[in-house]
N, C-alpha and C. Protein backbone atom coordinates (compact mmCIF):
# COMPACT_ATOMS: atom_id res chain seq x y z
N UNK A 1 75.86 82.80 171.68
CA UNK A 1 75.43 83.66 172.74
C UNK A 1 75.78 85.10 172.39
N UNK A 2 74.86 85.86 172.59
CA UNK A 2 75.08 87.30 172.19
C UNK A 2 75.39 88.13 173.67
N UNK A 3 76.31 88.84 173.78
CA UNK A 3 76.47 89.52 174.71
C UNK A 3 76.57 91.19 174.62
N UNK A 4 75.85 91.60 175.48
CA UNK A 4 75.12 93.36 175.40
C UNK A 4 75.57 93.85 177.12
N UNK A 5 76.58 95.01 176.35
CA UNK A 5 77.52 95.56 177.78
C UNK A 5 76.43 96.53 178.09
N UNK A 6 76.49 97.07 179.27
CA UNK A 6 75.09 97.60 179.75
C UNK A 6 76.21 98.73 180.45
N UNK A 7 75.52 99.94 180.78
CA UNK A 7 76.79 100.87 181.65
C UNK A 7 75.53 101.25 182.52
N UNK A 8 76.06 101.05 184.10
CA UNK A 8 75.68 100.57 185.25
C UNK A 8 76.42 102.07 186.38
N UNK A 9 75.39 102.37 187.03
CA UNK A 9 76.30 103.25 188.32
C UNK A 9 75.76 102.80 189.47
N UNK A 10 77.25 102.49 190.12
CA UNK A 10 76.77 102.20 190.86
C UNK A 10 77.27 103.56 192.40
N UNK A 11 76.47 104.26 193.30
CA UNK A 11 76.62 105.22 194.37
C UNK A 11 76.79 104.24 195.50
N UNK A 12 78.34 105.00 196.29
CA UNK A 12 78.34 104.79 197.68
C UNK A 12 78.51 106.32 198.07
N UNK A 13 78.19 106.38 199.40
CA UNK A 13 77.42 107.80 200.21
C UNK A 13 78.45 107.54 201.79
N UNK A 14 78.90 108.19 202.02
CA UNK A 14 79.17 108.25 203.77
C UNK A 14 78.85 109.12 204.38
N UNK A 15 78.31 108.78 205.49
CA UNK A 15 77.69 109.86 206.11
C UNK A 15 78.17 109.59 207.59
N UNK A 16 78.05 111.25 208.26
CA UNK A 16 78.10 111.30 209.98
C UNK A 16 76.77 110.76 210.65
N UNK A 17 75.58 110.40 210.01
CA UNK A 17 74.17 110.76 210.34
C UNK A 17 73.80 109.38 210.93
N UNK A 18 72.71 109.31 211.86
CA UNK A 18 73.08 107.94 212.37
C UNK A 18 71.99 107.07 211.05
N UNK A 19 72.39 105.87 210.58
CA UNK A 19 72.20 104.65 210.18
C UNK A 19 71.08 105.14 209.83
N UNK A 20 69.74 104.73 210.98
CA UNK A 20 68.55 105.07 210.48
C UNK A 20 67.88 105.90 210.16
N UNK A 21 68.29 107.20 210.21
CA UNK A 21 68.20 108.80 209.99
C UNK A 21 68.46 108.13 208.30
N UNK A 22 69.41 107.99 208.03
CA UNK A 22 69.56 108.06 206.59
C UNK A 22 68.86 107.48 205.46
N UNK A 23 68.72 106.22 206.38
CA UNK A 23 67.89 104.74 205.55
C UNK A 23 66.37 105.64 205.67
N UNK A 24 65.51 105.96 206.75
CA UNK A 24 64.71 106.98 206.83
C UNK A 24 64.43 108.00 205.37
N UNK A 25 65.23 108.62 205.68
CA UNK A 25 65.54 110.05 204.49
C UNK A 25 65.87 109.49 202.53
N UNK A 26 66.05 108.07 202.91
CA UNK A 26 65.74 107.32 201.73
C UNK A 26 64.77 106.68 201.39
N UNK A 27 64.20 106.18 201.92
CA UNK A 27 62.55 105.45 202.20
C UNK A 27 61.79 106.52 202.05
N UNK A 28 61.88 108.00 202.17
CA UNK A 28 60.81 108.97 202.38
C UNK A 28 60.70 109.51 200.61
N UNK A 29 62.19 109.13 199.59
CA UNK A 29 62.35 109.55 198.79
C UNK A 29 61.90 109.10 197.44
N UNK A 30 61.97 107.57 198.17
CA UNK A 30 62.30 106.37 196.75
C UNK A 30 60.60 105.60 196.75
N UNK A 31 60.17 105.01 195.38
CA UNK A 31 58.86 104.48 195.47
C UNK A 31 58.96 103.33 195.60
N UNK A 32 58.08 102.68 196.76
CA UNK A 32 57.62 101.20 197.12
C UNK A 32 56.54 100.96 196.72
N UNK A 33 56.34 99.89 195.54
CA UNK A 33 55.52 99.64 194.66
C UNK A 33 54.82 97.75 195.63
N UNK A 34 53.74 97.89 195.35
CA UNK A 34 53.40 96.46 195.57
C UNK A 34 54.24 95.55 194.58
N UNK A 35 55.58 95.00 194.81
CA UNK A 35 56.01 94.66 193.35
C UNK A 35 55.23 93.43 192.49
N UNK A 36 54.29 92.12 193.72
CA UNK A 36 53.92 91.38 193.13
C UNK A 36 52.85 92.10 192.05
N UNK A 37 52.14 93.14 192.68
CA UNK A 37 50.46 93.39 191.60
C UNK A 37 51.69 94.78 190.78
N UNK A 38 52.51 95.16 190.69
CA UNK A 38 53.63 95.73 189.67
C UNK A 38 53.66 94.25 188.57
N UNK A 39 54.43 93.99 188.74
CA UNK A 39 55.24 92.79 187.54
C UNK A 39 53.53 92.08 186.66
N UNK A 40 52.60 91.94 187.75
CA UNK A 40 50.93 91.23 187.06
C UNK A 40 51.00 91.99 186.43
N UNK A 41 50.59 94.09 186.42
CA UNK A 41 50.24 94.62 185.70
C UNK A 41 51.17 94.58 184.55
N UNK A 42 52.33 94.52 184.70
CA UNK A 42 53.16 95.26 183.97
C UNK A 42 52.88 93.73 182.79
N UNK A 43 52.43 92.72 183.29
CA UNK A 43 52.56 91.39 182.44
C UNK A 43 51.18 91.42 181.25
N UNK A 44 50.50 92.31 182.18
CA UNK A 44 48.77 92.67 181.56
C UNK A 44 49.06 93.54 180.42
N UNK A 45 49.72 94.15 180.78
CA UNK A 45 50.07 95.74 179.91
C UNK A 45 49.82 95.12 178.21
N UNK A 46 49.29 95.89 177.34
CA UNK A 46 49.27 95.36 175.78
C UNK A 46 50.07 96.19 175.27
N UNK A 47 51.08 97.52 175.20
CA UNK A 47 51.82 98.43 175.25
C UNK A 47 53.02 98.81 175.87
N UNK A 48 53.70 99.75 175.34
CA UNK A 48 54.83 99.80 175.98
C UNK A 48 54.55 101.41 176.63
N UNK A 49 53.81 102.10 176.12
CA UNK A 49 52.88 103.08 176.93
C UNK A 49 52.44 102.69 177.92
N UNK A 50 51.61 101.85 178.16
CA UNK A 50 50.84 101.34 179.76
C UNK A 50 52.25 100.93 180.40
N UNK A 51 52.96 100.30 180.31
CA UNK A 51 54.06 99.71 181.01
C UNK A 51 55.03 101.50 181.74
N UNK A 52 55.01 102.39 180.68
CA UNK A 52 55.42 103.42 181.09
C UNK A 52 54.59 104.06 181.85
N UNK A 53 53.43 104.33 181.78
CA UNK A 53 52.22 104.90 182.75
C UNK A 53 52.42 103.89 184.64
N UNK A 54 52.58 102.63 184.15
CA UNK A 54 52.72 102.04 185.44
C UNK A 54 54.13 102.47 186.02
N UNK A 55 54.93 102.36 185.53
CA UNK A 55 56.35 102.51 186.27
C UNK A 55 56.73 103.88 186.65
N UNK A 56 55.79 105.09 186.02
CA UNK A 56 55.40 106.61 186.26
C UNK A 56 54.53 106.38 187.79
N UNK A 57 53.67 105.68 187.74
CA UNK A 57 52.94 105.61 188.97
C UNK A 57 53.71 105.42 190.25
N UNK A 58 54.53 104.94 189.95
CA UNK A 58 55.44 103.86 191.38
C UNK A 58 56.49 105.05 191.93
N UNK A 59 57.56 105.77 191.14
CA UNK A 59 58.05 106.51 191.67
C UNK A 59 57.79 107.40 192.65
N UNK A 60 59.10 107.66 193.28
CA UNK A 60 58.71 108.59 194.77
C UNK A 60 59.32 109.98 194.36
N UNK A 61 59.08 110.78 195.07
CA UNK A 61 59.52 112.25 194.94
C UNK A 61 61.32 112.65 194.28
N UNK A 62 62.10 111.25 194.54
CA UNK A 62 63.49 111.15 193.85
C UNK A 62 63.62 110.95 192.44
N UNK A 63 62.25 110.37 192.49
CA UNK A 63 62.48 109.57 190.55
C UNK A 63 62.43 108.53 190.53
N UNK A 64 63.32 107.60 191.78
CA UNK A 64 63.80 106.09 192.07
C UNK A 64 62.46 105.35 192.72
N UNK A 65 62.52 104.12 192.05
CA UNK A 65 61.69 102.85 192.65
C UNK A 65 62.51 101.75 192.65
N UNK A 66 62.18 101.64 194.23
CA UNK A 66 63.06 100.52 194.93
C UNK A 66 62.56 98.82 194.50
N UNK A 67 63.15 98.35 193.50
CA UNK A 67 62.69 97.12 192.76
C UNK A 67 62.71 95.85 193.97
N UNK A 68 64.44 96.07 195.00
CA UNK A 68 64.78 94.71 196.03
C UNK A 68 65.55 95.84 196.99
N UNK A 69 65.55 94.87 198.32
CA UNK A 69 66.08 95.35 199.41
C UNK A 69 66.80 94.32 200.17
N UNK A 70 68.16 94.06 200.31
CA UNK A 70 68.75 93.35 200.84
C UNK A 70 69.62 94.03 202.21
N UNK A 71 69.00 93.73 203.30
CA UNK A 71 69.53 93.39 204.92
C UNK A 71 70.31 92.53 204.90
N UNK A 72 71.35 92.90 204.84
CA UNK A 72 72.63 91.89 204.85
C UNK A 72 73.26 92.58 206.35
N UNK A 73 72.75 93.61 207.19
CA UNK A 73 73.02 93.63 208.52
C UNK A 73 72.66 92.69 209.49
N UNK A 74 70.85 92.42 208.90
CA UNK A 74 70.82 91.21 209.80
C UNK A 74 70.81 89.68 209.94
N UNK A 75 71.86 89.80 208.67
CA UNK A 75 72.34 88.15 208.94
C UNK A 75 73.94 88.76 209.53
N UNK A 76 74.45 89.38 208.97
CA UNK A 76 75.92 89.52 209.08
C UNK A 76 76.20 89.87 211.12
N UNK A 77 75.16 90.24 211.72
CA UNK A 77 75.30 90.65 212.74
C UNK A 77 73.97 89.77 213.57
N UNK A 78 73.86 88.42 213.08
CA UNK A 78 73.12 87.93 213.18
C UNK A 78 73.40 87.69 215.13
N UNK A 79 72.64 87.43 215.96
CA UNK A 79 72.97 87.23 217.30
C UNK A 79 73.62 88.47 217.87
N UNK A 80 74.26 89.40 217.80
CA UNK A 80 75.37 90.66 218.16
C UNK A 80 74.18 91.50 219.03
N UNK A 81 74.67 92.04 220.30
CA UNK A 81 74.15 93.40 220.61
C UNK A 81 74.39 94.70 220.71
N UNK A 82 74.19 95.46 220.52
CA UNK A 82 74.78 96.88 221.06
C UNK A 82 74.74 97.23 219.26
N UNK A 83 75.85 98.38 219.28
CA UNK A 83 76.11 98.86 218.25
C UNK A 83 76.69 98.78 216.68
N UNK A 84 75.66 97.91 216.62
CA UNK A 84 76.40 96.82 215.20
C UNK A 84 76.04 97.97 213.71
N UNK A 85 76.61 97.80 213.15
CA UNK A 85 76.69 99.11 212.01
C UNK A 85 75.57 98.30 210.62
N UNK A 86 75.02 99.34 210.32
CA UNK A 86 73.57 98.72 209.42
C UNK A 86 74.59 98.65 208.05
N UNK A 87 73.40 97.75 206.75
CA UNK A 87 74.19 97.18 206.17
C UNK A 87 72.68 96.98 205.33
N UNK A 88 72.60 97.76 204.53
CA UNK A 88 71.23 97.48 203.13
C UNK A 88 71.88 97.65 202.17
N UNK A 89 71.18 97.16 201.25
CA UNK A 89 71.59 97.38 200.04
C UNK A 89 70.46 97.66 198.97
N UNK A 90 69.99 98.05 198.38
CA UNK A 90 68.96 98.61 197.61
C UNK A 90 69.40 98.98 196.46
N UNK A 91 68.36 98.13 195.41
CA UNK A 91 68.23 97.84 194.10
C UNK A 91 66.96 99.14 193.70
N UNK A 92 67.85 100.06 193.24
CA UNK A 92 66.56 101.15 192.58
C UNK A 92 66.60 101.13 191.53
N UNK A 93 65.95 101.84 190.70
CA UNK A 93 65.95 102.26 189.07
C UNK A 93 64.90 103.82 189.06
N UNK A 94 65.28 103.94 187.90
CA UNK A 94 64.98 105.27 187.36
C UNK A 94 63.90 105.21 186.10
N UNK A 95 63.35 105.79 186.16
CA UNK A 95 62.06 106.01 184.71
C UNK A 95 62.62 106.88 183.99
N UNK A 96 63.89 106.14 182.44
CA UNK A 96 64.35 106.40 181.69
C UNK A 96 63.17 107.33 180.63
């Protein structure tokens, strides 16, 4: 087995701002790609040029395309009312 160390960052952010103001102001930034017709093309691609032209397409005004999105607020606060504190987690990447 060959093993390849990868160097990874990972950002945490705190903010006064409420929850969805922020998640908002990130969604407005980051690109949401159709990922199923993403991964077809990217499978179509005969190049590593087209594969770069597609993953150029997807980005949002940050650079970042949001690959997964995990709501782990609404299991973790699954049933709860009132003021339960949000809880995403988002898998982005960058067009190296």
């Amino acid at each position: 087995m060959t093993t390849k160390q990868l160097n990874v960052e990972r950002v945490c952010y705190v903010s006064r701002k409420p929850f969805r103001e922020v998640l908002e102001v990130l969604d407005a930034g980051i690109g949401h790609p159709n990922m199923e017709e993403l991964w077809r093309n990217i499978f179509q691609a005969n190049t590593v040029a087209e594969v770069d032209e597609l993953m150029r397409s997807t980005v949002g005004s940050s650079g970042l395309v949001e690959f997964l999105r995990f709501n782990h607020g609404d299991i973790v606060h699954k049933g709860k009312t009132g003021g339960t504190p949000g809880i995403i987690r988002l898998v982005v990447g960058i067009q190296a």
